[in-house]
Protein backbone atom coordinates (compact mmCIF):
# COMPACT_ATOMS: atom_id res chain seq x y z
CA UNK A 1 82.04 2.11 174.62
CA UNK A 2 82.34 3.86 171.40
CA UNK A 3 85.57 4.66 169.81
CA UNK A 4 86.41 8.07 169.70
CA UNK A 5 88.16 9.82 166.25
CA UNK A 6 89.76 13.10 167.40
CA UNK A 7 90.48 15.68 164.57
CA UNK A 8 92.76 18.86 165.53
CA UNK A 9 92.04 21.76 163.11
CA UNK A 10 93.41 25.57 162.68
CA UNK A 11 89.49 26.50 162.63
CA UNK A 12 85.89 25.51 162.48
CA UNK A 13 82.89 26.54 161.95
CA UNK A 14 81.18 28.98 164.68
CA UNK A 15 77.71 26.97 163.96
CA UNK A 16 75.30 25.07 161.50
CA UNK A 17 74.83 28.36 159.76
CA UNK A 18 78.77 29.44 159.35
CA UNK A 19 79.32 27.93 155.84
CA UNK A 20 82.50 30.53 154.90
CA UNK A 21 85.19 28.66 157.37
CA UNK A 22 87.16 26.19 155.73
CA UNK A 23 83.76 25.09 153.69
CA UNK A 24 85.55 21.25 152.09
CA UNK A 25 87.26 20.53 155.91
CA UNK A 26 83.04 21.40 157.33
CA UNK A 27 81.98 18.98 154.19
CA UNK A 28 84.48 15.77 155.25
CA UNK A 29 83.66 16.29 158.68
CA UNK A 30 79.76 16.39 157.99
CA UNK A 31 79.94 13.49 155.77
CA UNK A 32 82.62 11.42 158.38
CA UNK A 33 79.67 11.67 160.88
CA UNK A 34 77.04 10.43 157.98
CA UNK A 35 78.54 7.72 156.91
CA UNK A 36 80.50 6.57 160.79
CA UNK A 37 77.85 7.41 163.00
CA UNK A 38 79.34 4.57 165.35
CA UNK A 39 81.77 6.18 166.03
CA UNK A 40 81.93 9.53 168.05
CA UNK A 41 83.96 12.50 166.46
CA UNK A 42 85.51 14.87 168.42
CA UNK A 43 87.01 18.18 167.03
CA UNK A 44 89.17 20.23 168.37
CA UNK A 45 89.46 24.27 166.88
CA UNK A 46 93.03 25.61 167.77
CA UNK A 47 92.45 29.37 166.51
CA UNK A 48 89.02 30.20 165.40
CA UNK A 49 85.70 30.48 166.66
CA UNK A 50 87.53 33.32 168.46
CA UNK A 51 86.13 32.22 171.88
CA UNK A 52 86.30 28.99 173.81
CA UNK A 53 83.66 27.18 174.01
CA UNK A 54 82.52 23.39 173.29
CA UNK A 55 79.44 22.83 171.06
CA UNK A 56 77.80 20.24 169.03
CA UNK A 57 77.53 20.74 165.27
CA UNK A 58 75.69 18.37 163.31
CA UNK A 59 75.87 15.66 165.87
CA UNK A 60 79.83 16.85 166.50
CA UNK A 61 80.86 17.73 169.79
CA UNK A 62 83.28 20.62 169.04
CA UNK A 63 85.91 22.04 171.62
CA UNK A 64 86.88 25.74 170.21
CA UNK A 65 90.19 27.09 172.10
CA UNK A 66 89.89 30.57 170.94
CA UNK A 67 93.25 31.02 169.69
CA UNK A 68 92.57 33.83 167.89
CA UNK A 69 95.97 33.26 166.16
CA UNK A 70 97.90 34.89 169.03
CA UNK A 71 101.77 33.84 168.89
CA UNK A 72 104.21 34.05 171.35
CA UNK A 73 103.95 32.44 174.71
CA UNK A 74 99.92 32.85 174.39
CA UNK A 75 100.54 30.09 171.75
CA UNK A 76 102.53 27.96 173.95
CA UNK A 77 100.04 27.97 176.73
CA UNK A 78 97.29 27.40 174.18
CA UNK A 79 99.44 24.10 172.90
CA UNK A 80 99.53 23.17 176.69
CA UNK A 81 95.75 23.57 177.00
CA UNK A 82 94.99 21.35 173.79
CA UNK A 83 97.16 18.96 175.25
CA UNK A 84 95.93 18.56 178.44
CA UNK A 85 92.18 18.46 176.94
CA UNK A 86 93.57 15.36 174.81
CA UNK A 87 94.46 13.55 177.96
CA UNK A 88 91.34 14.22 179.66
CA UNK A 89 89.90 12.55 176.83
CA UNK A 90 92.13 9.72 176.39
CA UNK A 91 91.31 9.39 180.10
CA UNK A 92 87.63 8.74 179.55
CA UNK A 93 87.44 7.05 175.89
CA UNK A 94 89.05 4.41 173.54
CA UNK A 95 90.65 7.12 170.83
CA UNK A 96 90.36 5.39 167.36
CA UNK A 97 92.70 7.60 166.14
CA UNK A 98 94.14 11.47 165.75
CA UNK A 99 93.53 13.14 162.51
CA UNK A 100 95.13 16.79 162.16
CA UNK A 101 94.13 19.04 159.18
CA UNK A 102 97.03 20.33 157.67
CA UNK A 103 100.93 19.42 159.61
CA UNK A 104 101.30 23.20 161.06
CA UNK A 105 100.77 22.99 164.76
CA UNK A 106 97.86 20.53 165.08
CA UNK A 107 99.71 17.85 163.14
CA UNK A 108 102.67 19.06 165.27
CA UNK A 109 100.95 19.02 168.98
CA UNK A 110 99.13 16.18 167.69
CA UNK A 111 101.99 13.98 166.77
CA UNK A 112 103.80 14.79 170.16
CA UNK A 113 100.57 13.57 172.70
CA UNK A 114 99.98 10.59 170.12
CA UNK A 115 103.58 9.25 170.40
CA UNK A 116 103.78 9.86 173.95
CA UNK A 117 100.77 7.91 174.53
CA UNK A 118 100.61 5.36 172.00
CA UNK A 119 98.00 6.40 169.83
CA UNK A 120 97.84 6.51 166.14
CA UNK A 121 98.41 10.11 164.47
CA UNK A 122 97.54 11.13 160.90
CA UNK A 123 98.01 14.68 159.37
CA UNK A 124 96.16 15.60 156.50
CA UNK A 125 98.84 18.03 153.98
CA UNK A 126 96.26 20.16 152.77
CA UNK A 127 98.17 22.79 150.36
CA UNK A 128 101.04 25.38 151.76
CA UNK A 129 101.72 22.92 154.67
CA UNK A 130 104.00 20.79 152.16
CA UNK A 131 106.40 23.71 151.26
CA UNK A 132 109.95 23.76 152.56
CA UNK A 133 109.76 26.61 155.27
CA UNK A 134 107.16 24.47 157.13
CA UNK A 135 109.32 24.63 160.55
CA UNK A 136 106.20 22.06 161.88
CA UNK A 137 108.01 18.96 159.58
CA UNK A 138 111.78 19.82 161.23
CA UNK A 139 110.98 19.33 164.35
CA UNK A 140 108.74 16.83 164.70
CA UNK A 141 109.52 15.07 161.49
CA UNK A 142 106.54 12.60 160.97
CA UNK A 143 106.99 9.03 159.39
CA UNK A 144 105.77 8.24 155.83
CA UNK A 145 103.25 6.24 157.14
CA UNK A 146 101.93 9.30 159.48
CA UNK A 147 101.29 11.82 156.56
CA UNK A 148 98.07 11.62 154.10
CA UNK A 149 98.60 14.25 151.22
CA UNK A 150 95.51 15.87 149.70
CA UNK A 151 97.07 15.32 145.58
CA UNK A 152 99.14 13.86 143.96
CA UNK A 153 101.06 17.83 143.67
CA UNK A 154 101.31 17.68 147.44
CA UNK A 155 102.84 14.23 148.20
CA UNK A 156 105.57 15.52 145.55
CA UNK A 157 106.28 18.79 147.06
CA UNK A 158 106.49 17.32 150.42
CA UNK A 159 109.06 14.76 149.50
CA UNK A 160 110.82 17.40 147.71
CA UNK A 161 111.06 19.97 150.54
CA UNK A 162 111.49 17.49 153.36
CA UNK A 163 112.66 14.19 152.13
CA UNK A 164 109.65 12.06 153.20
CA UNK A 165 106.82 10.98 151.05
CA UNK A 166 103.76 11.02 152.34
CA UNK A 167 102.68 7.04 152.27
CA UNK A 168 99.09 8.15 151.39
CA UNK A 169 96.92 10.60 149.15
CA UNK A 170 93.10 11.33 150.01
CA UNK A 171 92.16 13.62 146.96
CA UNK A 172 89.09 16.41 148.03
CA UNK A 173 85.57 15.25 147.15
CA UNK A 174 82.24 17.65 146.83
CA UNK A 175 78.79 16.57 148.52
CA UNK A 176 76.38 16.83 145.23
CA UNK A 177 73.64 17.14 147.30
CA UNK A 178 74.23 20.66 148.17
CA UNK A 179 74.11 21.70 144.54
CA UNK A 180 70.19 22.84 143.81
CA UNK A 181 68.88 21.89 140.38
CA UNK A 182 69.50 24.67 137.64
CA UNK A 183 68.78 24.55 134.07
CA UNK A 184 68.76 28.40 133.55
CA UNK A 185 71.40 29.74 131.31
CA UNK A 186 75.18 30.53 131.75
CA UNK A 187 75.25 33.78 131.75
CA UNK A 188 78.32 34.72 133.43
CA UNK A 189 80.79 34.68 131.20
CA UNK A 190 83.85 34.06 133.28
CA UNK A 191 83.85 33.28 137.57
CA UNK A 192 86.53 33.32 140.13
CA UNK A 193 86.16 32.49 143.79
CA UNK A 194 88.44 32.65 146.78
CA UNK A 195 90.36 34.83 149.48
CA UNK A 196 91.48 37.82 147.98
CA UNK A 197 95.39 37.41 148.84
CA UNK A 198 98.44 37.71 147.23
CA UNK A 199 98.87 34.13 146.35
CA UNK A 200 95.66 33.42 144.72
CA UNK A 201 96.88 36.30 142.08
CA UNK A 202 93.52 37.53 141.46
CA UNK A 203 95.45 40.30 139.28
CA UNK A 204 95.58 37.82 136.49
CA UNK A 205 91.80 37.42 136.25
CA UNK A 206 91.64 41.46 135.81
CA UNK A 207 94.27 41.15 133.26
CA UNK A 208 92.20 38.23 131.15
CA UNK A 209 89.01 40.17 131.34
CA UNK A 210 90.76 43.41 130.36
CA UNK A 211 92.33 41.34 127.06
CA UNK A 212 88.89 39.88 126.35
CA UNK A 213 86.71 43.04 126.46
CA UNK A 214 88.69 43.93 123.40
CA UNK A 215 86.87 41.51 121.37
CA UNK A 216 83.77 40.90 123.67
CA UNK A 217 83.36 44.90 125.07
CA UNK A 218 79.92 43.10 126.84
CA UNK A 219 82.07 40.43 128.92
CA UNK A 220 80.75 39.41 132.21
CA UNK A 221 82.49 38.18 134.50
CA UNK A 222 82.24 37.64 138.79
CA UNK A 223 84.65 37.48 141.76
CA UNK A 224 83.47 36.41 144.85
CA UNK A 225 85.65 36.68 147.93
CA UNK A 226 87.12 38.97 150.43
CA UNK A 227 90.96 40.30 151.81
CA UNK A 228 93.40 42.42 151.57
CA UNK A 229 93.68 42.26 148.13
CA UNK A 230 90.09 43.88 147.61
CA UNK A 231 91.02 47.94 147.25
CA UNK A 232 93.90 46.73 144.49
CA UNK A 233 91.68 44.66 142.72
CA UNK A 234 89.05 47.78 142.96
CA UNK A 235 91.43 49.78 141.47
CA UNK A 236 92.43 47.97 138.72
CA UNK A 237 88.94 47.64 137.63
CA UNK A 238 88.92 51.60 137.26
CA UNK A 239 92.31 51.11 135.55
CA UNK A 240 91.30 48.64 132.96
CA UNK A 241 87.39 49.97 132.43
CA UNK A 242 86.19 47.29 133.31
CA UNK A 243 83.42 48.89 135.71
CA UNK A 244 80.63 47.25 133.45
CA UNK A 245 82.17 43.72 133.00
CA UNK A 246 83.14 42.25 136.15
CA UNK A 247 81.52 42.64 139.57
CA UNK A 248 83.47 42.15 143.43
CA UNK A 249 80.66 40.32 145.01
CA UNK A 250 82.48 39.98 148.47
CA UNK A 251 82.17 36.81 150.45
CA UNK A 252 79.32 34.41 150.32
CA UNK A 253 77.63 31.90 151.94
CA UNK A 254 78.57 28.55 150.37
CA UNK A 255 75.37 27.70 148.59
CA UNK A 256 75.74 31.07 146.59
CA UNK A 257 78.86 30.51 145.88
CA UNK A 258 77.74 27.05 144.30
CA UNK A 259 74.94 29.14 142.46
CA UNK A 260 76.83 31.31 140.52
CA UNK A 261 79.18 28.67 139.40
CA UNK A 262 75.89 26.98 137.67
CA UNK A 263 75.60 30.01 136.38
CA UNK A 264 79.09 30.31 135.10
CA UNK A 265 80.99 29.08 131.36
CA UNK A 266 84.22 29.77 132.76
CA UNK A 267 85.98 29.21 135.74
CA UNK A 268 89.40 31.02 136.51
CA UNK A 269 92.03 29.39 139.04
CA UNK A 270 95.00 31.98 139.05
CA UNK A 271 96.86 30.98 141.92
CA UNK A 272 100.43 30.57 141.95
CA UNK A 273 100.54 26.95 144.58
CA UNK A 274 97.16 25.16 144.87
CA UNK A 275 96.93 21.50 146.73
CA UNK A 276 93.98 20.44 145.03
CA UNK A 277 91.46 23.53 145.20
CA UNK A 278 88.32 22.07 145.86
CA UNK A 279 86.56 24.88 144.22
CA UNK A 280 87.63 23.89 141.00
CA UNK A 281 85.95 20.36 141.57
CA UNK A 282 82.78 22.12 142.61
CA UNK A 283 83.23 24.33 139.31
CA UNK A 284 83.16 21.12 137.40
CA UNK A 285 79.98 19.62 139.07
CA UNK A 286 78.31 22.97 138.36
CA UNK A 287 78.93 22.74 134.61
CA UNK A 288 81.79 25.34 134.35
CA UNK A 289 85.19 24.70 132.39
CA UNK A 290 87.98 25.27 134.70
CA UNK A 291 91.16 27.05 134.17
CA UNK A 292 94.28 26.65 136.25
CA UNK A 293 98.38 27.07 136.39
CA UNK A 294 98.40 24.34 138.58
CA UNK A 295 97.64 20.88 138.11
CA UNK A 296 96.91 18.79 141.12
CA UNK A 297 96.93 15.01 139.84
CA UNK A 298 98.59 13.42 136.86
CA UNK A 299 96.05 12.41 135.05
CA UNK A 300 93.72 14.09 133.25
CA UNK A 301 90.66 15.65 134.48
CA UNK A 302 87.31 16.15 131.83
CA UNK A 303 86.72 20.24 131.02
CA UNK A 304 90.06 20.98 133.27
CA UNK A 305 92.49 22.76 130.99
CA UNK A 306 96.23 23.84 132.50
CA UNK A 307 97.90 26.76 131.34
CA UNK A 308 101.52 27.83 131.70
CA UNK A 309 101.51 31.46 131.69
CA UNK A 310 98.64 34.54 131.13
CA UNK A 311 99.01 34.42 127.63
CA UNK A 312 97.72 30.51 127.55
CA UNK A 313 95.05 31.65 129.82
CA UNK A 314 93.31 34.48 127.88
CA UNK A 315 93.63 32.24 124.68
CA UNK A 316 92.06 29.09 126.38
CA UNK A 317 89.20 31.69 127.98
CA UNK A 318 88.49 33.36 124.80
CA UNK A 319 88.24 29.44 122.65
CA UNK A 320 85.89 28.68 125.38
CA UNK A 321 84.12 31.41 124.73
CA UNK A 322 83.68 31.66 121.47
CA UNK A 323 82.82 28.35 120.43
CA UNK A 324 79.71 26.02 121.70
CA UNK A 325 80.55 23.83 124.97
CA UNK A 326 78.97 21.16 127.05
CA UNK A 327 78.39 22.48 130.19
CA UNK A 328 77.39 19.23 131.77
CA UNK A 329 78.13 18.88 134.67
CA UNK A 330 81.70 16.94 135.66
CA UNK A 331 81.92 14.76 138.64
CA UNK A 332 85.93 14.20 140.02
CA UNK A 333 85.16 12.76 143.58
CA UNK A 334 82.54 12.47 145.71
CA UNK A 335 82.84 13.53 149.76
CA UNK A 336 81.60 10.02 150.08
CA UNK A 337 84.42 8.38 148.60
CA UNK A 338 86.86 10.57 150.49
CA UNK A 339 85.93 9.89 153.55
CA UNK A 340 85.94 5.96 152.71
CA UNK A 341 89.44 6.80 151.40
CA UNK A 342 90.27 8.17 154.34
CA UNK A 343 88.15 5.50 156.80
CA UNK A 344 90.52 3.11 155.15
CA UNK A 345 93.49 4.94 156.21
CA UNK A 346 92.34 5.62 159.33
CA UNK A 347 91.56 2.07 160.27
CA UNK A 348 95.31 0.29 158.78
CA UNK A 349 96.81 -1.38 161.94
């Protein structure tokens, strides 16, 4: 009998085609089942697709709940329902382990069967989960030894806001093989990418481009994403006249994403709390100089330049710009060494 590795997630992808949800947790999975193909994954997608169903994604049998983040005593019932499925399964295979993406209530329901049943249990901190008003961690809270932190930033943060540190850190890795050759030129001046939200402070990119034009009135420069935060950003592009130098482009599939940040000299990272965004990594594979508040490791990474405030920001942006770079293209991590990373977690007795 094969061993079974369960992984609890918020969300997954509807099918083969959805690349938008949760694009680097649809990459580790992918790769998990490339390079452990004795082994039979089994996700399980609290919230989203939006309906339940069970499916098989690139050789993945996936069990969707259909959450559709309904709280209250839906919630509870849904918890009740993922649990029950995991003991139908422990019923009928030999579970490896229990991985949960992020410690909200997967690495919280998954923790609670695991214990109760003697399995292993992992949860993967994946960004926002590490911050103090994660109710998840108080009433559950995990062991060191249960808790894999995506950076370096992250196993910090947890130990600061909850007095445990996370006993291991699996850093984000990119699959180069979904990058297409390109030897065109860079052309877009400046590129952003993400969801549109308050925290990613996509106000700050406006405000760069708008000091730039000053000096450069032809800047170009792209946003690709979508939320709440679109009609503000709209409007501050009318505010700043900057209707001929930057462009919303909404959101993408994946693999355009990847193309216009080949296409890109510049890429801006304004949020205000980032785990380890894998974008950035991508950015650096495509060739693209990255610019960030936040730095997610302690050591330095090639063509990755943290700033402290806006100021630093449009001055770092506008060097870049005006003198000659190598835009070759940067590799952090592979998805292949993640997942080994992980593997090796995964598999301590």
């Amino acid at each position: 009998m094969r061993e079974a590795l369960i992984i609890l997630t918020p969300g997954f992808p509807t099918d083969e085609t959805d690349s938008t949800c949760l694009p680097p947790q649809q990459v580790f999975v992918r790769s998990l089942q490339q390079l452990h193909p004795e082994t039979e994954i089994i996700v399980i997608s609290f919230q989203y697709p939006y309906q339940k169903k069970e499916y098989e994604w690139y050789g993945v049998k996936v069990i969707s709940f259909g959450g559709k983040n309904k709280g209250g005593l839906s919630r509870r019932l849904l918890w009740n329902r993922v649990y029950q499925k995991l003991w139908d399964i422990h019923q009928q295979k030999k579970i490896k382990a229990i991985l949960s993406f992020w410690y909200g209530e997967c690495g919280y329901v998954g923790k609670k069967f695991a214990e109760k049943n003697k399995l292993r249990h992992f949860s993967w901190i994946l960004g926002q989960d590490a911050k103090k008003d994660n109710r998840f961690v108080k009433r559950s809270r995990p062991r060191a030894d249960e808790l894999i932190a995506l950076s370096d930033f992250i196993q910090d943060e947890f130990e600061k806001n909850h007095a445990i540190r996370p006993q291991w850190i699996v850093p984000p890795g990119i699959d180069i093989n979904m990058f297409a050759e390109y030897e065109g030129r860079k052309d877009i001046d400046v590129f952003a990418a993400g969801s549109l939200i308050p925290l990613k402070r996509y106000t700050i990119f406006m405000e760069v481009i708008a000091a730039l034009k000053k000096e450069k009135p032809s800047i170009n420069a792209v946003l690709a994403g979508n939320g709440p935060e679109k009609e503000k950003l709209e409007q501050l592009i009318i505010e700043y006249q900057l209707e001929g130098n930057v462009i919303l482009v909404g959101e993408l599939p994946h693999a355009e994403v990847l193309a216009l940040m080949q296409k890109a000299k510049v890429f801006l990272h304004p949020s205000s709390y980032e785990g380890f965004g894998v974008v950035c990594i991508e950015a650096l594979y495509a060739g693209a100089h990255i610019i960030s508040f936040c730095k997610p490791i302690k050591e330095e990474i090639m063509n990755w330049h943290v700033v402290s405030d806006t100021s630093s920001m449009i001055d770092i942006t506008r060097r870049l710009l005006q003198d000659k770079q190598d835009y070759k293209p940067v590799l952090f991590n592979s998805i292949q060494n993640s997942v080994r990373k992980m593997w090796d977690v995964l598999s301590v007795v």
